[in-house]
PDB file of N, CA and C in Angstrom:
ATOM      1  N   UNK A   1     -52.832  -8.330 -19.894  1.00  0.00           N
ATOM      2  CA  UNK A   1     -51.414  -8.099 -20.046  1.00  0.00           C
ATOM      3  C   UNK A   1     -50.601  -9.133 -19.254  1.00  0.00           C
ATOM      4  N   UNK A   2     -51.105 -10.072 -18.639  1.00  0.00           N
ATOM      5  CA  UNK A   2     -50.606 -11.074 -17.073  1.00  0.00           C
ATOM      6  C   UNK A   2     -50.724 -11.845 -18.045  1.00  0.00           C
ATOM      7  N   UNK A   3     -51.356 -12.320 -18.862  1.00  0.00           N
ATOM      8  CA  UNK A   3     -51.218 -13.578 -20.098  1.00  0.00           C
ATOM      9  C   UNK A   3     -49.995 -13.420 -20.696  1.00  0.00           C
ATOM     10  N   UNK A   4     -50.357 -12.084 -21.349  1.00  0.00           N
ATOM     11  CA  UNK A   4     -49.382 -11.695 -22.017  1.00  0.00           C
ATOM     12  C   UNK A   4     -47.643 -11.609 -22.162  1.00  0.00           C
ATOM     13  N   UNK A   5     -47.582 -11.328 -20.765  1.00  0.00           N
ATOM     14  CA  UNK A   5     -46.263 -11.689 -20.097  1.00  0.00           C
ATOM     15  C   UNK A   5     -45.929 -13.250 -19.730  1.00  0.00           C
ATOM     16  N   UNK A   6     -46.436 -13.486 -19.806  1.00  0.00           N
ATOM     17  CA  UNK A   6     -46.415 -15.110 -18.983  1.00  0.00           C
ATOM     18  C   UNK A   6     -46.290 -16.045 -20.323  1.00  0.00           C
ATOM     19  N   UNK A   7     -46.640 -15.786 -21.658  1.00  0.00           N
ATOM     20  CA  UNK A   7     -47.121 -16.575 -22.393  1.00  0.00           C
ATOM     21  C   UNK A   7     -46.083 -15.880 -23.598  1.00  0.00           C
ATOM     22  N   UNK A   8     -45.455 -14.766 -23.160  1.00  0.00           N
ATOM     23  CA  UNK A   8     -44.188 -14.449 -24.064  1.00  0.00           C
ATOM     24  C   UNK A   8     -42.934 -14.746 -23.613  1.00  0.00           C
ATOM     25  N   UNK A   9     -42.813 -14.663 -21.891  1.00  0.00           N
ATOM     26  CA  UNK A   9     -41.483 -15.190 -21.204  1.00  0.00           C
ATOM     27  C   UNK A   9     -41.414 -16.735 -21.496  1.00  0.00           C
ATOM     28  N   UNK A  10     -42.774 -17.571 -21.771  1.00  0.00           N
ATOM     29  CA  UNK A  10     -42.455 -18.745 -21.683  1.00  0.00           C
ATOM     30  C   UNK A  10     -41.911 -19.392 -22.903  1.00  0.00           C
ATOM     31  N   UNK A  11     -42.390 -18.082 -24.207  1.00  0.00           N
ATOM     32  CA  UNK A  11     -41.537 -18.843 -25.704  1.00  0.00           C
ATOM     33  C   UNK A  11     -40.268 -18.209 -25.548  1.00  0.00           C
ATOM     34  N   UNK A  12     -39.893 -17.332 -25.231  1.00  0.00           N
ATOM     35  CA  UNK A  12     -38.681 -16.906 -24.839  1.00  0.00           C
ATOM     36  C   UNK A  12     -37.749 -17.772 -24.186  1.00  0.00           C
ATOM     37  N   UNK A  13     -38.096 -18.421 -23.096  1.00  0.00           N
ATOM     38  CA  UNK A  13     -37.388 -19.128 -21.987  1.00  0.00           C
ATOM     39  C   UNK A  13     -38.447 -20.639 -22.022  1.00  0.00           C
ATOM     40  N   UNK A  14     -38.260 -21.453 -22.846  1.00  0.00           N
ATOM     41  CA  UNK A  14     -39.073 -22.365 -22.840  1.00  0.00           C
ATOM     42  C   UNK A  14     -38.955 -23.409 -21.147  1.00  0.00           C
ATOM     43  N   UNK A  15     -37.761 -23.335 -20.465  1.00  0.00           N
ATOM     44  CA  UNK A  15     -37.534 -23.951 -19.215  1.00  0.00           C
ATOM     45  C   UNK A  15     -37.908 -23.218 -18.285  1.00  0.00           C
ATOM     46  N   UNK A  16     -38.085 -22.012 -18.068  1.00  0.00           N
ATOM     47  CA  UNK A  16     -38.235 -21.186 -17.027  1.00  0.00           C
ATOM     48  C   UNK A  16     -39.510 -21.538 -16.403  1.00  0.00           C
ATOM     49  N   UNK A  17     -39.164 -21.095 -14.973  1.00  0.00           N
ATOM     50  CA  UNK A  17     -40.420 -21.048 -14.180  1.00  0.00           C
ATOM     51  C   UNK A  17     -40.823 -19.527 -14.023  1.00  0.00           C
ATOM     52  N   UNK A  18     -42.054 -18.852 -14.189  1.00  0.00           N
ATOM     53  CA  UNK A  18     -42.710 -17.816 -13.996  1.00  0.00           C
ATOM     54  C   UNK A  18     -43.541 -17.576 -13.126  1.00  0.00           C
ATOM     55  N   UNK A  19     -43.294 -16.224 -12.133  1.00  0.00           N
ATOM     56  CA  UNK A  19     -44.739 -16.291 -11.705  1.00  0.00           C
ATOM     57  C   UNK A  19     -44.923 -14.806 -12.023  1.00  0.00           C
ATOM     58  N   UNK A  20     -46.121 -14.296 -12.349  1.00  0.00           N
ATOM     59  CA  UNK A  20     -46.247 -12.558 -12.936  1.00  0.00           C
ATOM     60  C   UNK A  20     -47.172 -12.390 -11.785  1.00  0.00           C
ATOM     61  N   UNK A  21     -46.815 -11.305 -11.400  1.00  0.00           N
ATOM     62  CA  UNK A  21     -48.283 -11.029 -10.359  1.00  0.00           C
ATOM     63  C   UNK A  21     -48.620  -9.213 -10.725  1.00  0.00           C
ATOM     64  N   UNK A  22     -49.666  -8.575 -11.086  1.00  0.00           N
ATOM     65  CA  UNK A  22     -50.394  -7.766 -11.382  1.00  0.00           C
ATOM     66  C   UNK A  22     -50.466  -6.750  -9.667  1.00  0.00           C
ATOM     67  N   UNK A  23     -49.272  -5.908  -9.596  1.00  0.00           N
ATOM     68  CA  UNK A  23     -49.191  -5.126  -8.332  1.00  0.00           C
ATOM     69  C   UNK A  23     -50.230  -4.564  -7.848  1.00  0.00           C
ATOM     70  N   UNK A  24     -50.599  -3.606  -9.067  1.00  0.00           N
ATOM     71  CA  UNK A  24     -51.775  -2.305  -8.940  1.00  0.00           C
ATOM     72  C   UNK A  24     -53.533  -2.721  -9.571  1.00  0.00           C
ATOM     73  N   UNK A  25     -53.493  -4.159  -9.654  1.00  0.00           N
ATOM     74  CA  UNK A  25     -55.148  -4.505 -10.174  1.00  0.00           C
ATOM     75  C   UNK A  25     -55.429  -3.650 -11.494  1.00  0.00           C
ATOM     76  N   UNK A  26     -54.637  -2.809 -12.049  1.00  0.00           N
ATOM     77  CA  UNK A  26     -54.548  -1.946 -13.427  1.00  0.00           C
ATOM     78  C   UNK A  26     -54.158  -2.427 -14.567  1.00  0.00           C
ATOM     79  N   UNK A  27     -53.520  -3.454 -14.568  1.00  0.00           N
ATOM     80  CA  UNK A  27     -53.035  -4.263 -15.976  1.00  0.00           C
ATOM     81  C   UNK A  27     -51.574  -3.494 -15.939  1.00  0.00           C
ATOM     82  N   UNK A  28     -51.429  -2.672 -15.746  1.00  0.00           N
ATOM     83  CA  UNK A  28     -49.757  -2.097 -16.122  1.00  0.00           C
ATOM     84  C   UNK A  28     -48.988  -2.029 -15.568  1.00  0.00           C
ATOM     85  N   UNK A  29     -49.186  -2.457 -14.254  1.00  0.00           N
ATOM     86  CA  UNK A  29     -47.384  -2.497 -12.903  1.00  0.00           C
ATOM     87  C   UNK A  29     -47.300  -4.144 -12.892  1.00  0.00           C
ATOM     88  N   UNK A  30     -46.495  -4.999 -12.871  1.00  0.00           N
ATOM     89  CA  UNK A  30     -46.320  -6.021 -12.735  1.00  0.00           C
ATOM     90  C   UNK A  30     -45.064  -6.278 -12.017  1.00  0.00           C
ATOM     91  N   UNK A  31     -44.503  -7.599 -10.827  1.00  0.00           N
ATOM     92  CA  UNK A  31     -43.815  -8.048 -10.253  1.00  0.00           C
ATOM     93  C   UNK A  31     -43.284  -9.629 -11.005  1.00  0.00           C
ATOM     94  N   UNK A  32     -42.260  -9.669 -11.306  1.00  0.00           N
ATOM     95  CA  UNK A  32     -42.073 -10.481 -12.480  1.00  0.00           C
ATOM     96  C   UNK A  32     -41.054 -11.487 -11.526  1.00  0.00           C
ATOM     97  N   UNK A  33     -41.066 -12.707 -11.244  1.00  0.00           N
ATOM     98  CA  UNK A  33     -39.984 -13.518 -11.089  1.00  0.00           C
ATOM     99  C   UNK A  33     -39.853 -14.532 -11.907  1.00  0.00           C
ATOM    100  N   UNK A  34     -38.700 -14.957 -12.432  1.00  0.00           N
ATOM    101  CA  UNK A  34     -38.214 -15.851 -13.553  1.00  0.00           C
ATOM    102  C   UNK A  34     -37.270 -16.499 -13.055  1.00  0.00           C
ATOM    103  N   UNK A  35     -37.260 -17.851 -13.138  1.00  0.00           N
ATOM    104  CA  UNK A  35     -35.774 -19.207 -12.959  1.00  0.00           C
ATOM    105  C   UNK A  35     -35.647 -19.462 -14.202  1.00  0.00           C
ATOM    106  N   UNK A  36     -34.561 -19.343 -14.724  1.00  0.00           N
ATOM    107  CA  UNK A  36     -33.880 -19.939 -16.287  1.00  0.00           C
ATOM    108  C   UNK A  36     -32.590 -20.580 -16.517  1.00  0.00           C
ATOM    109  N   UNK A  37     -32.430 -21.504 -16.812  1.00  0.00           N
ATOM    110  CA  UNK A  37     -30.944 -21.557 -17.443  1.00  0.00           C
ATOM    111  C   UNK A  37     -30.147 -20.522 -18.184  1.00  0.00           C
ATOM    112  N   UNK A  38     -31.446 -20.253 -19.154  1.00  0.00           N
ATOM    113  CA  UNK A  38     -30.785 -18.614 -20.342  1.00  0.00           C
ATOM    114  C   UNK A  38     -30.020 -17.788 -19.194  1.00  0.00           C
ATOM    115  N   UNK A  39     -29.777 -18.027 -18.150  1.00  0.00           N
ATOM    116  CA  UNK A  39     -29.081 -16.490 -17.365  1.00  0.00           C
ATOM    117  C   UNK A  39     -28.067 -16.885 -16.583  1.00  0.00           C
ATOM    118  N   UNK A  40     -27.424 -17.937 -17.081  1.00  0.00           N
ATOM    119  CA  UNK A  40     -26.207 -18.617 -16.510  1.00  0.00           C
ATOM    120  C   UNK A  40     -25.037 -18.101 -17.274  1.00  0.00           C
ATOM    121  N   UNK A  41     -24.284 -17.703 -16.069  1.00  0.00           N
ATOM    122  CA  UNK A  41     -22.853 -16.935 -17.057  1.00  0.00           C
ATOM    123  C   UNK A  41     -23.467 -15.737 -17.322  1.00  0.00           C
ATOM    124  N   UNK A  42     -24.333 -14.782 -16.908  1.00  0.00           N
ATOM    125  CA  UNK A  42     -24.604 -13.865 -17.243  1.00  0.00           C
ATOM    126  C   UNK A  42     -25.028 -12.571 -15.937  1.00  0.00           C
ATOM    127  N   UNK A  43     -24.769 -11.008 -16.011  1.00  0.00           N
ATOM    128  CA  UNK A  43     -25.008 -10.618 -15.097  1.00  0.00           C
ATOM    129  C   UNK A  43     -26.518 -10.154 -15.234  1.00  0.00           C
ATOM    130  N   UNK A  44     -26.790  -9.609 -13.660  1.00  0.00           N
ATOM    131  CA  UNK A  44     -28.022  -9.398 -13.487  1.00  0.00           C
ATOM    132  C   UNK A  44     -28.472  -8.261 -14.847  1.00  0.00           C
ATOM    133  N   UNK A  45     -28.161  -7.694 -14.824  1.00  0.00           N
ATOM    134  CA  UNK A  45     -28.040  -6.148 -16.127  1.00  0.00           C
ATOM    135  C   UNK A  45     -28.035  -7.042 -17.373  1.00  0.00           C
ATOM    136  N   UNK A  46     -27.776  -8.235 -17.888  1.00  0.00           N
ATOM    137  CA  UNK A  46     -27.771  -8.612 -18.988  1.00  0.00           C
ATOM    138  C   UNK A  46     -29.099  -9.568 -18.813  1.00  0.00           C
ATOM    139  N   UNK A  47     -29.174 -10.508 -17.553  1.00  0.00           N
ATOM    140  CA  UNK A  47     -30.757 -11.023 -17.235  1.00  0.00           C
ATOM    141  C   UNK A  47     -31.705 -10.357 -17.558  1.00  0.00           C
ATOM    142  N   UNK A  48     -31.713  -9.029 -17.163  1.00  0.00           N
ATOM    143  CA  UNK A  48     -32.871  -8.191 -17.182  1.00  0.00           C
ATOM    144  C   UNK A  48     -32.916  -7.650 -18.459  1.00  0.00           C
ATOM    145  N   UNK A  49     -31.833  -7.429 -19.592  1.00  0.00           N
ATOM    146  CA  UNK A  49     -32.328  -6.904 -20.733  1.00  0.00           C
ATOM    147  C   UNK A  49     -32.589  -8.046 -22.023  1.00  0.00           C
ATOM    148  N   UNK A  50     -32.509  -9.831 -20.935  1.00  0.00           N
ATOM    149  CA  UNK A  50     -32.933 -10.871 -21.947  1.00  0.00           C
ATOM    150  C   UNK A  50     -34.501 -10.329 -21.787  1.00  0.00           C
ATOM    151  N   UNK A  51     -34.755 -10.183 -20.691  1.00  0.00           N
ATOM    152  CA  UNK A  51     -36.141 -10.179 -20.354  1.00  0.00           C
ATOM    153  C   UNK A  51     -37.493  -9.333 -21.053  1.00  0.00           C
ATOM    154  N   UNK A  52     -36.115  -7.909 -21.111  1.00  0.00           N
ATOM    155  CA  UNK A  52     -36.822  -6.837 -21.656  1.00  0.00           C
ATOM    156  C   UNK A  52     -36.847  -6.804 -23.412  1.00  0.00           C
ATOM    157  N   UNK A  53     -35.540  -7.497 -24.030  1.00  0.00           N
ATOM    158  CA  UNK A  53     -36.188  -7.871 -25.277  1.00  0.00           C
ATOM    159  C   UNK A  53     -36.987  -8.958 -26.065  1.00  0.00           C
ATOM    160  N   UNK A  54     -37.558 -10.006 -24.928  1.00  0.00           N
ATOM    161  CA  UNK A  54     -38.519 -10.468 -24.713  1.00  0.00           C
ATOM    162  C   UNK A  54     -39.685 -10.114 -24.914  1.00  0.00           C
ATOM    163  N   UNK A  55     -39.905  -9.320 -24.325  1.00  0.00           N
ATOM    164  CA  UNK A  55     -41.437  -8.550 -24.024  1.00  0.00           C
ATOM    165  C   UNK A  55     -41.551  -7.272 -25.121  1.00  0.00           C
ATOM    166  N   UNK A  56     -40.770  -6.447 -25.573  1.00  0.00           N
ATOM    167  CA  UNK A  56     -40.147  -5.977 -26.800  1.00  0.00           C
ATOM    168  C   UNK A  56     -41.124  -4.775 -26.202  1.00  0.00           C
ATOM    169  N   UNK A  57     -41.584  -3.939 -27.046  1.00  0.00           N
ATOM    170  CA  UNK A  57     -41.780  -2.157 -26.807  1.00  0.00           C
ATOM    171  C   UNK A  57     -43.064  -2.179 -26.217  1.00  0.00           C
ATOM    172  N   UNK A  58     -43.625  -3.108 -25.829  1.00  0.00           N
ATOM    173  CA  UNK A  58     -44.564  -3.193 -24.673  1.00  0.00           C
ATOM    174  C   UNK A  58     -43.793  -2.477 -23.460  1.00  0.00           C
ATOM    175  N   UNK A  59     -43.264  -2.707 -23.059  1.00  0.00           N
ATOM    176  CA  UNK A  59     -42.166  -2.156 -22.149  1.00  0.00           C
ATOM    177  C   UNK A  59     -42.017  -0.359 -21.775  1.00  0.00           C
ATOM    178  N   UNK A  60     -42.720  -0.029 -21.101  1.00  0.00           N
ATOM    179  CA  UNK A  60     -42.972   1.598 -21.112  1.00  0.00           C
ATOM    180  C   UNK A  60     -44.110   1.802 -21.836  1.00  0.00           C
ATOM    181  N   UNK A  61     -45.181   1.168 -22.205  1.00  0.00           N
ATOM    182  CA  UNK A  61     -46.363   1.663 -23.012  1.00  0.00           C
ATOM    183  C   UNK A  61     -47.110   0.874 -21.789  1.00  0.00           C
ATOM    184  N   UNK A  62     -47.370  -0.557 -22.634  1.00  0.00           N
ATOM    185  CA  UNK A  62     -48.670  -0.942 -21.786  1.00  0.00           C
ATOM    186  C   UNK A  62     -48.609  -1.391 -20.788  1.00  0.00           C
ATOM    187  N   UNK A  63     -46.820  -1.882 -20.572  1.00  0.00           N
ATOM    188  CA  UNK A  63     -46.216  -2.187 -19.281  1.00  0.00           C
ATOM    189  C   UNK A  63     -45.726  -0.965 -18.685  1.00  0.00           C
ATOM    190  N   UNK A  64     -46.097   0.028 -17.800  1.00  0.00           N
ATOM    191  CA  UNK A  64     -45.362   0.990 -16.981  1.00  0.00           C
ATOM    192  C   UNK A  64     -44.270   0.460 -15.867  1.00  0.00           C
ATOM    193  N   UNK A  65     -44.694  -0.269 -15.249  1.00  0.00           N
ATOM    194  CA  UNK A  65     -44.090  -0.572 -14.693  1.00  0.00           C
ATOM    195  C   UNK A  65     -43.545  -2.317 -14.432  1.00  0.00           C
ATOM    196  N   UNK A  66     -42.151  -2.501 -14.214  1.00  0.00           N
ATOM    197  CA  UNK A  66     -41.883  -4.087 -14.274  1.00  0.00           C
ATOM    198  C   UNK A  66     -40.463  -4.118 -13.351  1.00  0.00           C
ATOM    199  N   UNK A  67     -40.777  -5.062 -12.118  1.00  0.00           N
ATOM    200  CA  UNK A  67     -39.912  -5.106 -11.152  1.00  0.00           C
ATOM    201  C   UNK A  67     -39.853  -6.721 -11.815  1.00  0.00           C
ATOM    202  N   UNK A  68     -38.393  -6.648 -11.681  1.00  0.00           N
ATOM    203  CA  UNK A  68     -38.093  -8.252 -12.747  1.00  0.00           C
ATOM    204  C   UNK A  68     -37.117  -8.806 -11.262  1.00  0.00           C
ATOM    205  N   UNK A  69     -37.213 -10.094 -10.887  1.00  0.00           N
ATOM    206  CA  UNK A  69     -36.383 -10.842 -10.375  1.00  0.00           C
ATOM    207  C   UNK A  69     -35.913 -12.330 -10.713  1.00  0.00           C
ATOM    208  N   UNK A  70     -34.395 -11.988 -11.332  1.00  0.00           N
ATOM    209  CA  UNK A  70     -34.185 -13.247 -12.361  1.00  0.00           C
ATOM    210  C   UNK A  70     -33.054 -14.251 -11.719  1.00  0.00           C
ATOM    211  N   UNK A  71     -33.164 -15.405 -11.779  1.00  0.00           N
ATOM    212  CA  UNK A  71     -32.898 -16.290 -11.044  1.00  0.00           C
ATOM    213  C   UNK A  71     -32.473 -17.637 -11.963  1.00  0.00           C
ATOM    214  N   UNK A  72     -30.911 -17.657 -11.609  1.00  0.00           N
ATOM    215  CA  UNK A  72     -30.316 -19.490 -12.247  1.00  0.00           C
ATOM    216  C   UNK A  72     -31.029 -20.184 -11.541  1.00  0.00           C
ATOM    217  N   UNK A  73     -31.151 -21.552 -12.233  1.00  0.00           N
ATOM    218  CA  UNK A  73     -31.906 -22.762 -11.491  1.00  0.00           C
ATOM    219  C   UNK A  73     -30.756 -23.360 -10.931  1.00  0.00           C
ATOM    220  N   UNK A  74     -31.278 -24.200  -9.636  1.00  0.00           N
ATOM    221  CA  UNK A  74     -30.078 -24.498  -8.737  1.00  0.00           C
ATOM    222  C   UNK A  74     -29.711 -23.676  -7.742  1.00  0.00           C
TER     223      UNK A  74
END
């Protein structure tokens, strides 16, 4: 699922830097930080739901849990 995320934020956000890190060794809690341009001019609440329709209904199934920290470059 650490591929998975990493390898869907990156067609999503083709500039972004990612790092996913796997909290619970379980495949399903993840710590998510993202740098993008996509989140310029935009608030944190709208960052986080580029993110989440990104990753699309994975989101509460195979992802339980996702602490997202999203970040302009610069």
């Amino acid at each position: 699922m650490q591929n998975f995320i990493e390898n869907t934020l990156k067609n999503a956000f083709p500039d972004a830097e990612i790092h996913v890190v796997d909290t619970t060794g379980g495949g399903d809690h993840f710590d998510v930080d993202i740098t993008t341009a996509a989140f310029a001019g935009r608030s944190v609440l709208q960052q986080h739901r580029l993110v989440y329709a990104a990753l699309g209904e994975k989101v509460g199934y195979e992802i339980h849990a996702l602490a997202l920290n999203t970040h302009i470059p610069g």
